[in-house]
Structures are given as structure tokens and as C-alpha cells.
C-alpha atoms as a PDB file:
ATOM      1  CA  UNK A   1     171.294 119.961 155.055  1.00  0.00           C
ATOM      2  CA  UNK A   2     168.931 121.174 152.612  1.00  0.00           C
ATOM      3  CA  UNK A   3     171.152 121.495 149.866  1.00  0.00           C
ATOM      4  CA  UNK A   4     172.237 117.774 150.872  1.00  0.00           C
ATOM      5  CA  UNK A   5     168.820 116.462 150.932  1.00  0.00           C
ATOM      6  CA  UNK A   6     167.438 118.463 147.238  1.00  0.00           C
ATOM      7  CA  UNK A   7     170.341 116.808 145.736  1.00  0.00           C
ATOM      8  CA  UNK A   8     169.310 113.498 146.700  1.00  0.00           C
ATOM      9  CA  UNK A   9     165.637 114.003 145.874  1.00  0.00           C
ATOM     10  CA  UNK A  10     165.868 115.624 142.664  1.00  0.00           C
ATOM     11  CA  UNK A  11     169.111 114.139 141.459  1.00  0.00           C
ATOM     12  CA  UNK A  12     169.679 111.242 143.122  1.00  0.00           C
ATOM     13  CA  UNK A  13     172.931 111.784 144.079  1.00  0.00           C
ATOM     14  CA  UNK A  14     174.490 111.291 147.754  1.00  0.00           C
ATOM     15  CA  UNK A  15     176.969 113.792 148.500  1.00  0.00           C
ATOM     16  CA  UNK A  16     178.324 111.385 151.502  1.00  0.00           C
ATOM     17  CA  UNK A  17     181.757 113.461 151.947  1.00  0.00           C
ATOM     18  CA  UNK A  18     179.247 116.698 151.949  1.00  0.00           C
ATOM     19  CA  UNK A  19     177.061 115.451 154.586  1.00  0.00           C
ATOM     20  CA  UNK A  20     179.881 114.017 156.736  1.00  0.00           C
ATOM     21  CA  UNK A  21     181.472 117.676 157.210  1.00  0.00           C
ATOM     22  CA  UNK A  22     178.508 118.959 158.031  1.00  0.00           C
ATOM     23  CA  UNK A  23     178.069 116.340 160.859  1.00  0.00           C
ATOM     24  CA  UNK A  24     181.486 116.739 161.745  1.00  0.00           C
ATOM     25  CA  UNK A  25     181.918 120.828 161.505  1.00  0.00           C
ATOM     26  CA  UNK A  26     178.514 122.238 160.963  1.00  0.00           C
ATOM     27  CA  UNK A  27     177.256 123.727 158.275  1.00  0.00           C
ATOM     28  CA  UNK A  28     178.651 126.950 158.323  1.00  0.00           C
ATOM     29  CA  UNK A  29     182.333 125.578 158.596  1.00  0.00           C
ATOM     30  CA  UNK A  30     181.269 122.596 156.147  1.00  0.00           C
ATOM     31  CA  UNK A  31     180.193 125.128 153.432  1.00  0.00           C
ATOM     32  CA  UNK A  32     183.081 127.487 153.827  1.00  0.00           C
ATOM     33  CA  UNK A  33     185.353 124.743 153.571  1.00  0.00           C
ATOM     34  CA  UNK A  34     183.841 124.233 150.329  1.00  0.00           C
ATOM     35  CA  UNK A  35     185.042 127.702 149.381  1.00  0.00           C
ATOM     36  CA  UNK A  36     188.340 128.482 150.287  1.00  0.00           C
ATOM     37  CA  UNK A  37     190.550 129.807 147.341  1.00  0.00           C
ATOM     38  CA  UNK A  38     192.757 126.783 145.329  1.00  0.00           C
ATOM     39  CA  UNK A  39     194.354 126.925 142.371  1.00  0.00           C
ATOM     40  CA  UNK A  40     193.700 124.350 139.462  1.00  0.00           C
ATOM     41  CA  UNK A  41     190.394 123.453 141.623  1.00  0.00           C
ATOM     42  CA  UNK A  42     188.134 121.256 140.171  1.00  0.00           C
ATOM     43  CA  UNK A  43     183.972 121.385 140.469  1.00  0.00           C
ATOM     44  CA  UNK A  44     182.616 118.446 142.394  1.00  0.00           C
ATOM     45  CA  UNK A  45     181.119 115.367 140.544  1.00  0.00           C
ATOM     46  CA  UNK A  46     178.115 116.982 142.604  1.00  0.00           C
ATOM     47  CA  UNK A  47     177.930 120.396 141.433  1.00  0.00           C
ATOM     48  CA  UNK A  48     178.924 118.594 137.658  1.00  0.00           C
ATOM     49  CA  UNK A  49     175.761 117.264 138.366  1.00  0.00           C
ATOM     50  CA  UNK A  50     173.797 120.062 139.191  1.00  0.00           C
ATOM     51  CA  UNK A  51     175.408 121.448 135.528  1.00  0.00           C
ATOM     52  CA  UNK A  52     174.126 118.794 133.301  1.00  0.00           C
ATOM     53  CA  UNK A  53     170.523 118.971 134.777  1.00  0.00           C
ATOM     54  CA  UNK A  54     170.416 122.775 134.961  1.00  0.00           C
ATOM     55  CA  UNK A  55     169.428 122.367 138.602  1.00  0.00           C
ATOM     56  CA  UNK A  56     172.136 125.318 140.085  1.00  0.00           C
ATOM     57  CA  UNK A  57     169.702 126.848 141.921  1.00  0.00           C
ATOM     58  CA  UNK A  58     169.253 124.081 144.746  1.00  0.00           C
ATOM     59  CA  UNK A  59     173.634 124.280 144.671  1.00  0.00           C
ATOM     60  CA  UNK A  60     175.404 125.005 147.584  1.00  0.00           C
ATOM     61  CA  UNK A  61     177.207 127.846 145.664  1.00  0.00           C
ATOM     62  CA  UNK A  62     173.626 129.747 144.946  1.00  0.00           C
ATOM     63  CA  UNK A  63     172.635 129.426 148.700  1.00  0.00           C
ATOM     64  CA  UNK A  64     176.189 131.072 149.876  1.00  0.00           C
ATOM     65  CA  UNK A  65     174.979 134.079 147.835  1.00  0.00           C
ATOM     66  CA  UNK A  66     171.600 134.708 149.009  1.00  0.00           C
ATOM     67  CA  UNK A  67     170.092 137.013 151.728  1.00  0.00           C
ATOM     68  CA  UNK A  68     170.691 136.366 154.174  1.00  0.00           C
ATOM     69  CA  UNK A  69     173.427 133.217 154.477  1.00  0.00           C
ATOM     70  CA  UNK A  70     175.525 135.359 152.443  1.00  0.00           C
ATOM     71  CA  UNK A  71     176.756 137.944 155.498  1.00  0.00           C
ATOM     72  CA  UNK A  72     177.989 134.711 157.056  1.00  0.00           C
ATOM     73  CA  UNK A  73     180.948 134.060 154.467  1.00  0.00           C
ATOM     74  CA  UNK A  74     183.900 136.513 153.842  1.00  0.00           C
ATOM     75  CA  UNK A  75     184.566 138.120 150.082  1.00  0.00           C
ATOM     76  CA  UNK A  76     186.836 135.518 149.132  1.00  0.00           C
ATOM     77  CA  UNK A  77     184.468 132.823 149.819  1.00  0.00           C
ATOM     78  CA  UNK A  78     181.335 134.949 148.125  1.00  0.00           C
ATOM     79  CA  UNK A  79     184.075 135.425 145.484  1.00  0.00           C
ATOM     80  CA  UNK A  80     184.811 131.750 144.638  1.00  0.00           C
ATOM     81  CA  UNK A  81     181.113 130.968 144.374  1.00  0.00           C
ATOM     82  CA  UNK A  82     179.743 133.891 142.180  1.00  0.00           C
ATOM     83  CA  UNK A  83     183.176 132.349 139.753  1.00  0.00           C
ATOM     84  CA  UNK A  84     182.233 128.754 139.517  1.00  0.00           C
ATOM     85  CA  UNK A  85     178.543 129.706 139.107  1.00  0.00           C
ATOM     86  CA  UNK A  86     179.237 132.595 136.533  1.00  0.00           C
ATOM     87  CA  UNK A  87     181.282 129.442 134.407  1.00  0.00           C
ATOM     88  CA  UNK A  88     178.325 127.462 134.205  1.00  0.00           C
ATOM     89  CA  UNK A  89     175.827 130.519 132.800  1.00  0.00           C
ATOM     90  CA  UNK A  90     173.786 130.606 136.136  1.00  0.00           C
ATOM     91  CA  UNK A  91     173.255 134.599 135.691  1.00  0.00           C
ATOM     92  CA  UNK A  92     172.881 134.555 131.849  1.00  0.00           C
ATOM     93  CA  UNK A  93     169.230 135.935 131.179  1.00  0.00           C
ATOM     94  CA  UNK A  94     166.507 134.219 130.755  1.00  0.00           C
ATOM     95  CA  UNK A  95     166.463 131.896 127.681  1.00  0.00           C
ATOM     96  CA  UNK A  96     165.021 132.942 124.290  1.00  0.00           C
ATOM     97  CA  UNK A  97     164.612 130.473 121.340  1.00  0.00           C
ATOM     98  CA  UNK A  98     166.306 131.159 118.633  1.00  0.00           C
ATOM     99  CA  UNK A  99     166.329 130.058 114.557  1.00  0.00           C
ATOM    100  CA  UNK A 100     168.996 128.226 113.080  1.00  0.00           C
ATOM    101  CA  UNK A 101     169.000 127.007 110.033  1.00  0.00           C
ATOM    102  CA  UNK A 102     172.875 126.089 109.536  1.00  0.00           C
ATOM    103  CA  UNK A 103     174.625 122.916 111.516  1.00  0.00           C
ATOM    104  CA  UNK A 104     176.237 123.319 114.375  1.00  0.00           C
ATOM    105  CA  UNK A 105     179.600 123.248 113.926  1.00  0.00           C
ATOM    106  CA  UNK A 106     182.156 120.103 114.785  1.00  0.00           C
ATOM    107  CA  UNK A 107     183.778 121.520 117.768  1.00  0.00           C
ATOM    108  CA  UNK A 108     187.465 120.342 117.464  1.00  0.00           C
ATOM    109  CA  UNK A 109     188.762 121.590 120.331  1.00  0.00           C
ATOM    110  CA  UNK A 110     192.849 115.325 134.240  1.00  0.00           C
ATOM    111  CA  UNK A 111     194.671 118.164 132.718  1.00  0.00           C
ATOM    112  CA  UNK A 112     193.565 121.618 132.163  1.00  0.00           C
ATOM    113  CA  UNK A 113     193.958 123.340 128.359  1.00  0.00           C
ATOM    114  CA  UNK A 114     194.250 127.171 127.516  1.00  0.00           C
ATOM    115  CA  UNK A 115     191.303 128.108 125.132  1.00  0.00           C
ATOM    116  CA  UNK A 116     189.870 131.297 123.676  1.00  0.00           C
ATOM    117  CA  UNK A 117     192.445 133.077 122.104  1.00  0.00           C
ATOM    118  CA  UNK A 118     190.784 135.345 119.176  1.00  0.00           C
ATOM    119  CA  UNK A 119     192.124 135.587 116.285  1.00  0.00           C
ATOM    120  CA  UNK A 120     191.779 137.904 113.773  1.00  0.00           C
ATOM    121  CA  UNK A 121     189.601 136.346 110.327  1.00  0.00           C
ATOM    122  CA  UNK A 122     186.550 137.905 108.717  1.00  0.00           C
ATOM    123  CA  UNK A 123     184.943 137.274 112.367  1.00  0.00           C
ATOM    124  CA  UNK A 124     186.739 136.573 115.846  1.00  0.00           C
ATOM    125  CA  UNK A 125     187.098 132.546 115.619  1.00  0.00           C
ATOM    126  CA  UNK A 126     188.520 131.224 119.040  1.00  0.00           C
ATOM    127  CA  UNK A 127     191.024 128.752 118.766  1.00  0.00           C
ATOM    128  CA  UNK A 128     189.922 125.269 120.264  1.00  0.00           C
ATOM    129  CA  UNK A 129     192.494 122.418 121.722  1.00  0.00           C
ATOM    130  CA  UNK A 130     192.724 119.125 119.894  1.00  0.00           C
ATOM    131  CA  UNK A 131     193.720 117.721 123.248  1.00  0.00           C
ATOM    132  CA  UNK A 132     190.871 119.087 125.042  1.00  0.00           C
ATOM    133  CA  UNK A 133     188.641 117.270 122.639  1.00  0.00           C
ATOM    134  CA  UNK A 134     190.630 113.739 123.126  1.00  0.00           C
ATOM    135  CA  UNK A 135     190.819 114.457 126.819  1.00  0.00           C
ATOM    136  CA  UNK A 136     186.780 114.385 126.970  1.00  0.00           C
ATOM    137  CA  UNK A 137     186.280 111.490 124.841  1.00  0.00           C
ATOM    138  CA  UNK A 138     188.921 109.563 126.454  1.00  0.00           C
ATOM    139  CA  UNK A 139     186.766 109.985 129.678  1.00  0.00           C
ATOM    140  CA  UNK A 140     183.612 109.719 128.702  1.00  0.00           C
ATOM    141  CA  UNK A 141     183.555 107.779 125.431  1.00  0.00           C
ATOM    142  CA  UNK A 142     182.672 108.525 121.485  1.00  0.00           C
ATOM    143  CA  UNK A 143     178.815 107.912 123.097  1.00  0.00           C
ATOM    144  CA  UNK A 144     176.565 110.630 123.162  1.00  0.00           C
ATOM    145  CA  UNK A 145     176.305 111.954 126.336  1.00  0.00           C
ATOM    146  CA  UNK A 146     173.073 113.063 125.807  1.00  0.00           C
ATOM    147  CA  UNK A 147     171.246 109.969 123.951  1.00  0.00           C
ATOM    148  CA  UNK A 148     173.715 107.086 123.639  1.00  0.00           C
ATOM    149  CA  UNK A 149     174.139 107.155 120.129  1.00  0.00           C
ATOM    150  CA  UNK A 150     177.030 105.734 118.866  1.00  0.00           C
ATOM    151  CA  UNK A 151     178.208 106.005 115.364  1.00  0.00           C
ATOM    152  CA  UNK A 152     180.644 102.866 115.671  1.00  0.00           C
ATOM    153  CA  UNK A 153     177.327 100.578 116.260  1.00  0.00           C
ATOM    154  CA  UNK A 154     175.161 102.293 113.638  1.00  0.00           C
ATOM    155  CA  UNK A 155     177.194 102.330 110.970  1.00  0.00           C
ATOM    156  CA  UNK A 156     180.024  99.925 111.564  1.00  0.00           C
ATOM    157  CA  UNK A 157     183.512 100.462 113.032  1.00  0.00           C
ATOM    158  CA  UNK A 158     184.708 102.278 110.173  1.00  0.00           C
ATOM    159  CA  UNK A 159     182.862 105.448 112.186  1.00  0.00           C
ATOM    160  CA  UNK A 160     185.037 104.872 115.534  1.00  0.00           C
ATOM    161  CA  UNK A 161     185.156 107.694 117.581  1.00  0.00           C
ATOM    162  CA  UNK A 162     183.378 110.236 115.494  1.00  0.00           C
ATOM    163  CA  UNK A 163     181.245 112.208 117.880  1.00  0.00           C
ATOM    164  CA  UNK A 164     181.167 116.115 118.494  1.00  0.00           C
ATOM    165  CA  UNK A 165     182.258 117.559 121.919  1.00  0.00           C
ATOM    166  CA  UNK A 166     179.960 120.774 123.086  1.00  0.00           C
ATOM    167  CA  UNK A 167     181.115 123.225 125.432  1.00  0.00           C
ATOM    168  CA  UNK A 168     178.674 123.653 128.707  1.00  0.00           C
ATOM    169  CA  UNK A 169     180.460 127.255 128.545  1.00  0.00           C
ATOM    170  CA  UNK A 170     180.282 128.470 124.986  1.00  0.00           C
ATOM    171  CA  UNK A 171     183.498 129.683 124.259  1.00  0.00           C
ATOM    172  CA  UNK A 172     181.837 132.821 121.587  1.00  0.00           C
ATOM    173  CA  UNK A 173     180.199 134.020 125.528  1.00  0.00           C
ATOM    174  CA  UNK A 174     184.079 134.315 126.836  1.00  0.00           C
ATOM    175  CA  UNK A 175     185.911 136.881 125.221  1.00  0.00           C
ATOM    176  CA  UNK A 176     189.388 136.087 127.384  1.00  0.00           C
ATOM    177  CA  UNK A 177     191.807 133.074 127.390  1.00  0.00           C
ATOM    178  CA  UNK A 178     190.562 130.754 130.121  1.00  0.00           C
ATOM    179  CA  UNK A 179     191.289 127.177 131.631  1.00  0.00           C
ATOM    180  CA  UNK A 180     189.275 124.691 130.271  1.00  0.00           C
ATOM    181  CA  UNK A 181     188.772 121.460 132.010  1.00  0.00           C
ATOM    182  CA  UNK A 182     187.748 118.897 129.481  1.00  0.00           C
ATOM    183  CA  UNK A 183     185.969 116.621 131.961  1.00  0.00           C
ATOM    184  CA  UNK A 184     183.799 119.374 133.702  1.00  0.00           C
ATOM    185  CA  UNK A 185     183.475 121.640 130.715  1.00  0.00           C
ATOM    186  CA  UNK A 186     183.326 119.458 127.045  1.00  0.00           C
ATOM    187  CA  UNK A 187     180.199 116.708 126.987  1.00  0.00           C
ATOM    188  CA  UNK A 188     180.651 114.362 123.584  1.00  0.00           C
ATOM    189  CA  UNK A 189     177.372 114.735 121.653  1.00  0.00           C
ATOM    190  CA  UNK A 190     175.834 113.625 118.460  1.00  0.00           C
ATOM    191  CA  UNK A 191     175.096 115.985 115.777  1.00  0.00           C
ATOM    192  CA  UNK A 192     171.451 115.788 116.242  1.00  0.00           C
ATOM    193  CA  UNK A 193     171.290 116.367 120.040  1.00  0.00           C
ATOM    194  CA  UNK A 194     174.416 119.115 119.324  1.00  0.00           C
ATOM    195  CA  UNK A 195     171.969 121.060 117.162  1.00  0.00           C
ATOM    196  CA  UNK A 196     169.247 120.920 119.624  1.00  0.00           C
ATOM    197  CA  UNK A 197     171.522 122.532 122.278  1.00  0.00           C
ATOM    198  CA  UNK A 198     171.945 125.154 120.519  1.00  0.00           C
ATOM    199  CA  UNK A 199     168.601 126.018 119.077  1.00  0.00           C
ATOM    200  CA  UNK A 200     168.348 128.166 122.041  1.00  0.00           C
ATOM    201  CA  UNK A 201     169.946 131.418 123.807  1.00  0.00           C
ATOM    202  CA  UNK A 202     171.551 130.099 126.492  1.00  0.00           C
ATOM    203  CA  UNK A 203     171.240 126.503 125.561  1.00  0.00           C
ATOM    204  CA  UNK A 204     169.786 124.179 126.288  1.00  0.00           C
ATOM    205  CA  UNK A 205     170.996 121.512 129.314  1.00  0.00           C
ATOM    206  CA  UNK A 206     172.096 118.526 128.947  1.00  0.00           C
ATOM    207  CA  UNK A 207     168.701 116.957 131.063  1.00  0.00           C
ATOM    208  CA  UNK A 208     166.254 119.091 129.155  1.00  0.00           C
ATOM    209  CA  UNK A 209     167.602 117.813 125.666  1.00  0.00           C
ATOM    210  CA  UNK A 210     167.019 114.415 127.725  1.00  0.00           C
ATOM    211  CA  UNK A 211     163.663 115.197 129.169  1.00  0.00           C
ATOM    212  CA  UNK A 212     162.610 116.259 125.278  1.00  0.00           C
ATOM    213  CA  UNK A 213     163.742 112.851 124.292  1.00  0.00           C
ATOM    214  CA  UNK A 214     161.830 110.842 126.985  1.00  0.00           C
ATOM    215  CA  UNK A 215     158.746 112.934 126.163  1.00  0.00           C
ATOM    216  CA  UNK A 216     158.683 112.440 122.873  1.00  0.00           C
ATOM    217  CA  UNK A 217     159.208 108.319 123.476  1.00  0.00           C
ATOM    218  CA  UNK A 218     156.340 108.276 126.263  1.00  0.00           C
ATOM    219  CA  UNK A 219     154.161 110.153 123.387  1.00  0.00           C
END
């Protein structure tokens, strides 16, 4: 119930179909339903949600693990979600900034895509899917997801669609093919909020790049 209620006080967000299992089941059989093994599974728009705002902490997946709710759930369960948060960067270390004086990169990377196969240049370069790239701009728009700039209305139609797509999981931090979902894992960003992402190790969320931008306008 508490991870019900923090995601409807700090997010706003109602997990309904959450909170009806638990009323139904209970909450130990509500959150181990949450993590039974299934292939091709999805994250919840929920625990999307969570992503974007860097708020994994208050997830259900991050209580399963700790003392001492964790010696109520069997391997596989604990298994499933250490893996979904472990995708997301929620045991990366704690952030340092960094300096960057390049760009960031254009990233030209539902259904589910293969990336991260190395190949061999002056430096490991990891192939990225075209489709992926479509896939997440088909869903959420040439908009940044971040700002809601959009090149089409500032400089005319001419700039349809052009938008870059950033990776919640950088890709350089994988060093194996894996499945990417381009509606859970690619976010289409402008080039100014892109490089502001990155200007830190791990980068920076989604919200915080938001908060910046809402501080900055109150100021």
C-alpha cells in the first residue's frame, strides 16, 4: 500500500489495477504476481514512470529487495526485480558531473529490436536500429519529451520529424546484445536537452532536466 500511495503523492499516478490486487490477494500475492518470470515482458506505464522521474526507490521492485520483505519472495522473483531495476541504472554509483565539450551525438538507432552488437572501428561503436528510432517517434512524437520543442513549429515544416531519440539505458554501459523496447527504453529529445542529459555520469533523468527548466523559468 505504500508503494501505491508514494506513487500517487509524488507522481501522481493511480496504479488502479495495482491497488485492486492488493485488495483482492494481499500484498504479498499482489507483489509476487508482479514478478513471475515472462518472456517479451514489458515495464508498467507505472514503473515507466518511476524511470523518467528517477523516483525507483519508492518502486515496488526496490521494496521486494530490501531487508527484510525480501525473505518473503523466492530467487526467481528477487531475480526478475534486481533485472528490470539493473536496466534502468538503479545500482550505477552515485552521479559525478562530467565536461563535455563535443555534441552529443544523433542517436539513429510494440515490437522489441536487437541492439548492441560491437563492432570492430578505431573504438567499439554499437550498432543502433533505424526501426527502433521510428518505433519511438511514432509513439511519442518528433516533440521533445523533455521540453516540447518542436522543430516543425520553429522553423517551418521543412524540419518535420527531426528530433534525437536518447537511450534511458546507454547502450556504451551494455557491453552484450540486448532487447530494446523503443517505447520503455528511447525518449525523443532535442539537441539542447540531449546534451544536458549527458553532461553527467549517469545522466541525468528525464524530470531533473525538467525540474532545471522550471527553475530556471520561476528565476
Amino acid at each position: 500500500m505504500a508503494v501505491y500511495e508514494n506513487g500517487k503523492r509524488v507522481l501522481g499516478y493511480n496504479a488502479t489495477r495495482f491497488l485492486q490486487k492488493i485488495r483482492a490477494a494481499g500484498g504479498v500475492a499482489a507483489a509476487k504476481s508482479c514478478h513471475k518470470e515472462k518472456p517479451n515482458a514489458k515495464p508498467t506505464t507505472g514503473f515507466l514512470k518511476l524511470v523518467d522521474h528517477g523516483q525507483l526507490d519508492i518502486s515496488l521492485e526496490a521494496l521486494v529487495l530490501r531487508d527484510p520483505w525480501n525473505t518473503l519472495f523466492t530467487e526467481s522473483e528477487l531475480g526478475v526485480a534486481r533485472r528490470r531495476l539493473e536496466r534502468y541504472g538503479y545500482f550505477l554509483p552515485a552521479a559525478e558531473p562530467v565536461s563535455r565539450s563535443e555534441p552529443v551525438a544523433e542517436i539513429v538507432d510494440s515490437d522489441t529490436y536487437v541492439e548492441g552488437a560491437v563492432n570492430k572501428v578505431l573504438v567499439n561503436r554499437y550498432e543502433r536500429d533505424e526501426d527502433a528510432r521510428e518505433a519511438c517517434i511514432t509513439h511519442y512524437g518528433a516533440v521533445c519529451y523533455v521540453c516540447k520543442f518542436d522543430f516543425a513549429v520553429a522553423y517551418g515544416s521543412a524540419f518535420e520529424g527531426m528530433i534525437h531519440v536518447h537511450h534511458l539505458v546507454p547502450i556504451a554501459t551494455i557491453n552484450a546484445e540486448y532487447r530494446i523496447d523503443p517505447i520503455a527504453d528511447l525518449r525523443p529529445v532535442c539537441a539542447n536537452c540531449h546534451a544536458v542529459i549527458h553532461r553527467r555520469i549517469p545522466c541525468y533523468t528525464i524530470a531533473e532536466v525538467q525540474g532545471l527548466l522550471t527553475a530556471q523559468i520561476a528565476t
